[in-house]
C-alpha atoms as a PDB file:
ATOM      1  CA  UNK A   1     -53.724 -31.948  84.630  1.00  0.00           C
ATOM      2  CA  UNK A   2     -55.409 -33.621  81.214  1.00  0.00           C
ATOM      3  CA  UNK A   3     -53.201 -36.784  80.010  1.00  0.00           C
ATOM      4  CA  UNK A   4     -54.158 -38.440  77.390  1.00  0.00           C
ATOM      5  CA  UNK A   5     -56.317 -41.579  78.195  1.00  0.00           C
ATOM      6  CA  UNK A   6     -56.936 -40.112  81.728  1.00  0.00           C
ATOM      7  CA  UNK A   7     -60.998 -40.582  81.307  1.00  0.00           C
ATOM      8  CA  UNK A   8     -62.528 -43.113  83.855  1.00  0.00           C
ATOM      9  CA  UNK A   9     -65.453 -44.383  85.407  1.00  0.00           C
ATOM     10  CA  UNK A  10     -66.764 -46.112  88.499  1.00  0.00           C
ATOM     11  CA  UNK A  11     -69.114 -48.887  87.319  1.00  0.00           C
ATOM     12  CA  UNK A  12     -71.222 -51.568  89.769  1.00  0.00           C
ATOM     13  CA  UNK A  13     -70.480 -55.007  88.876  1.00  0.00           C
ATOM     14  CA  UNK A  14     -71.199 -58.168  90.303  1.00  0.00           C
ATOM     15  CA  UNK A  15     -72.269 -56.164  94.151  1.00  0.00           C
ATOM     16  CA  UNK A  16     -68.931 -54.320  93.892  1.00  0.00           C
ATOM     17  CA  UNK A  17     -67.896 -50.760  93.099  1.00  0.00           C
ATOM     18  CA  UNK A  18     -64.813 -50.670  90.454  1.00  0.00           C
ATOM     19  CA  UNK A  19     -63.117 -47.949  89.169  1.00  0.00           C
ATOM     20  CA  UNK A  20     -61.954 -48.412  85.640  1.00  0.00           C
ATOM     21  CA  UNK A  21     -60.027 -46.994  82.561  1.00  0.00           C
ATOM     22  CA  UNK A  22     -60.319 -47.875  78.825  1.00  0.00           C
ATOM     23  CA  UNK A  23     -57.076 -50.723  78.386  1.00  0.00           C
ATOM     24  CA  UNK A  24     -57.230 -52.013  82.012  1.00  0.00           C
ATOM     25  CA  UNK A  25     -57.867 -55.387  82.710  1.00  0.00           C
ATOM     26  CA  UNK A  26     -60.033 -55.740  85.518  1.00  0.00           C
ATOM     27  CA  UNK A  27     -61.576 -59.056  87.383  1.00  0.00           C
ATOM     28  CA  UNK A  28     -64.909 -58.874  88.031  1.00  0.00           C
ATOM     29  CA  UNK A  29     -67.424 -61.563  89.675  1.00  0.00           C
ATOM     30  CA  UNK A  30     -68.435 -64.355  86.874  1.00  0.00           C
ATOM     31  CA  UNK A  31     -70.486 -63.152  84.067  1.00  0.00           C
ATOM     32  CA  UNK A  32     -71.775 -64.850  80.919  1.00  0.00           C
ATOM     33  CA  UNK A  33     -69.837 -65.265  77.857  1.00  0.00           C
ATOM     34  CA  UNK A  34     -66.964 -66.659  76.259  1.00  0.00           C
ATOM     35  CA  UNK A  35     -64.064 -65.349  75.765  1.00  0.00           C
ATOM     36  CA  UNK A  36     -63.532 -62.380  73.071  1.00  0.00           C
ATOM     37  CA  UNK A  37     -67.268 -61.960  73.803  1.00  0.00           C
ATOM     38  CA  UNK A  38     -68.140 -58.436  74.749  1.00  0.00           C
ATOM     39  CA  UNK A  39     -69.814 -57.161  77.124  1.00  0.00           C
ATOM     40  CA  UNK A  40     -71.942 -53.566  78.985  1.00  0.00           C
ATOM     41  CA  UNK A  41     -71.887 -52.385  82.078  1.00  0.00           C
ATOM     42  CA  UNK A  42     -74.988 -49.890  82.620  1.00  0.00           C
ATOM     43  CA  UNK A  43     -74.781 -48.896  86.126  1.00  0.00           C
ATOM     44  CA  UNK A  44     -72.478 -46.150  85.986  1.00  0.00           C
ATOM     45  CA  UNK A  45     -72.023 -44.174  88.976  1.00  0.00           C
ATOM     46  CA  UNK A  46     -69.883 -41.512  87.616  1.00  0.00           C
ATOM     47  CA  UNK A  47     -67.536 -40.434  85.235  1.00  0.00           C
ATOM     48  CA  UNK A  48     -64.539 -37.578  85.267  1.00  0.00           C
ATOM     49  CA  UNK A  49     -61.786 -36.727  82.453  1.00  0.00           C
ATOM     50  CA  UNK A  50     -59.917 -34.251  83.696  1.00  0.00           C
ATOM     51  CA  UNK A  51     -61.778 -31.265  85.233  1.00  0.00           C
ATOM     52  CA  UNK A  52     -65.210 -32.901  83.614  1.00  0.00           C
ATOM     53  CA  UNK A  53     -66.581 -34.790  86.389  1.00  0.00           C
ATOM     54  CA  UNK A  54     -70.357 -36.470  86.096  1.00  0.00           C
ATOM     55  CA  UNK A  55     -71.902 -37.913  89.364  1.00  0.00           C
ATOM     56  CA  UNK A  56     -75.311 -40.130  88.978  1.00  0.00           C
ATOM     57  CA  UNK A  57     -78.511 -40.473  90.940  1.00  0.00           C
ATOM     58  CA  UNK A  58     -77.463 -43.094  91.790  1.00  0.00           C
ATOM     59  CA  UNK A  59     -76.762 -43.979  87.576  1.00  0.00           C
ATOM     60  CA  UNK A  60     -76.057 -42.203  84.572  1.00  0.00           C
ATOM     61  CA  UNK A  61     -77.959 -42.565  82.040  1.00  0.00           C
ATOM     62  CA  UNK A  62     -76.780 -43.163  78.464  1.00  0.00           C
ATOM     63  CA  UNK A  63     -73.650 -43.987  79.344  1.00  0.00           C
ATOM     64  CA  UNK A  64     -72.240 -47.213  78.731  1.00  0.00           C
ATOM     65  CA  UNK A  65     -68.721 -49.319  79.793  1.00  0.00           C
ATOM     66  CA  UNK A  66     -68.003 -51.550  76.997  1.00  0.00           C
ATOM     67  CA  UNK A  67     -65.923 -54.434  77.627  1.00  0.00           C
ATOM     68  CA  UNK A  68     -64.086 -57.575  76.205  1.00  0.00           C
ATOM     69  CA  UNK A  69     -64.229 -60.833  78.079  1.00  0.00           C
ATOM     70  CA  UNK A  70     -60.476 -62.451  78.084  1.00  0.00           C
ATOM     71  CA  UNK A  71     -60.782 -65.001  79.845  1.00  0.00           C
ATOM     72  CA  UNK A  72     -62.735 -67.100  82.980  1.00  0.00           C
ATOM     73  CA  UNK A  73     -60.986 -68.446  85.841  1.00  0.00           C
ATOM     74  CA  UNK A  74     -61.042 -68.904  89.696  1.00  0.00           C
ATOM     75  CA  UNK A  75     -59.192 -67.244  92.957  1.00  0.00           C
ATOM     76  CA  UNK A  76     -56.301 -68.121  95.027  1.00  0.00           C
ATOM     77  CA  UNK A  77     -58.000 -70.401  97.575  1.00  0.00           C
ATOM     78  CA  UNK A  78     -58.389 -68.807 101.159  1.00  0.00           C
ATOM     79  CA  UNK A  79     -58.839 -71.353 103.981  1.00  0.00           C
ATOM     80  CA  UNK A  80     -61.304 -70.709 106.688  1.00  0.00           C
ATOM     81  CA  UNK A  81     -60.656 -72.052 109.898  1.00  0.00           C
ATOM     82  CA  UNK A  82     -63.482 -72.347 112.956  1.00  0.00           C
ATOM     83  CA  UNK A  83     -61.764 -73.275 116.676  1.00  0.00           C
ATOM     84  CA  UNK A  84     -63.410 -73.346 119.948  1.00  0.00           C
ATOM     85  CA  UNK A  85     -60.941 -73.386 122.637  1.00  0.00           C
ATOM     86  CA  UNK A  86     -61.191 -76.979 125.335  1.00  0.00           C
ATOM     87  CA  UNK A  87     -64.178 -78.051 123.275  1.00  0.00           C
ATOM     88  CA  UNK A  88     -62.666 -80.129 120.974  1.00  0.00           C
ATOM     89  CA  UNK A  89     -64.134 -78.416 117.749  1.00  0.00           C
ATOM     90  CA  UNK A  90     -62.262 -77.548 114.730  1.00  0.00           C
ATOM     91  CA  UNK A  91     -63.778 -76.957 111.297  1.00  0.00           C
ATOM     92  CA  UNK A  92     -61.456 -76.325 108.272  1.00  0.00           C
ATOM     93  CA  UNK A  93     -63.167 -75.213 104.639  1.00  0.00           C
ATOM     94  CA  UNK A  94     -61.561 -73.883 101.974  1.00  0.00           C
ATOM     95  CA  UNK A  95     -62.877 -71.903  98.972  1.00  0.00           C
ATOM     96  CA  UNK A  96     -61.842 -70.452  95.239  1.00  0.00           C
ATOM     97  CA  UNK A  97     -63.846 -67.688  94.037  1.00  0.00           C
ATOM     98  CA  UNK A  98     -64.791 -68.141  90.457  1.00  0.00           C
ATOM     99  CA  UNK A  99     -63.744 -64.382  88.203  1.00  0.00           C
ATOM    100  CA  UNK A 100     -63.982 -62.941  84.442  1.00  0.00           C
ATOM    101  CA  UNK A 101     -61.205 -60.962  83.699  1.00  0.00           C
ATOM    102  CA  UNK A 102     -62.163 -58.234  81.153  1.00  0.00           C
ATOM    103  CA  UNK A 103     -60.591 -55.559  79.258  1.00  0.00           C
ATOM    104  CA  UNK A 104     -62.416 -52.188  78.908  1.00  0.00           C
ATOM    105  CA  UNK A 105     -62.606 -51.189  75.908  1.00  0.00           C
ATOM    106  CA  UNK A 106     -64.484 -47.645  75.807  1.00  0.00           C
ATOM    107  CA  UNK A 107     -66.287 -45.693  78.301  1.00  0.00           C
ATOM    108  CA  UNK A 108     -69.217 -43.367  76.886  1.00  0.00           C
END
């Protein structure tokens, strides 16, 4: 079934896999830039519109993600909590994991 708009493409970014479309916003880990800035993604695993499906070894090469950097922030804040039971020892960190939030802008 072809929809328009229905290309995508799994990208590595930041030690994580993402699968992305052209208009999505997606947060990845922090990269440089400011916002409106724009930026590539190289490593492209694969790409598929429609029936048209192009798998990497392990990238593709010549194709590109381009996207726009919108803004920079940082994570909800998880807490991590270390117990050992009758030993008296608790530990309690917490941490915010810094993000750029980009929108893709074309995939080819």
């Amino acid at each position: 079934m072809n929809t328009p708009n229905s290309a995508y493409a799994i990208i590595a970014a930041g030690g994580k896999q993402h699968r992305v479309k052209v208009g999505q916003l997606c947060r990845f880990e922090s990269c440089a830039g400011e916002p409106g800035d724009s930026i590539e993604f190289d490593k492209v695993l694969l790409t598929g519109d429609g029936d048209k499906i192009q798998i990497g070894a392990p990238f593709l090469n010549k194709i590109k993600v381009v996207a726009k950097i919108v803004s920079h922030g940082r994570g909800e804040k998880i807490t991590i909590i270390k117990m050992r039971r009758r030993k008296g020892y608790r530990r309690k960190q917490g941490h915010r994991q810094n993000f750029t939030e980009v929108e893709i802008t074309s995939i080819g």
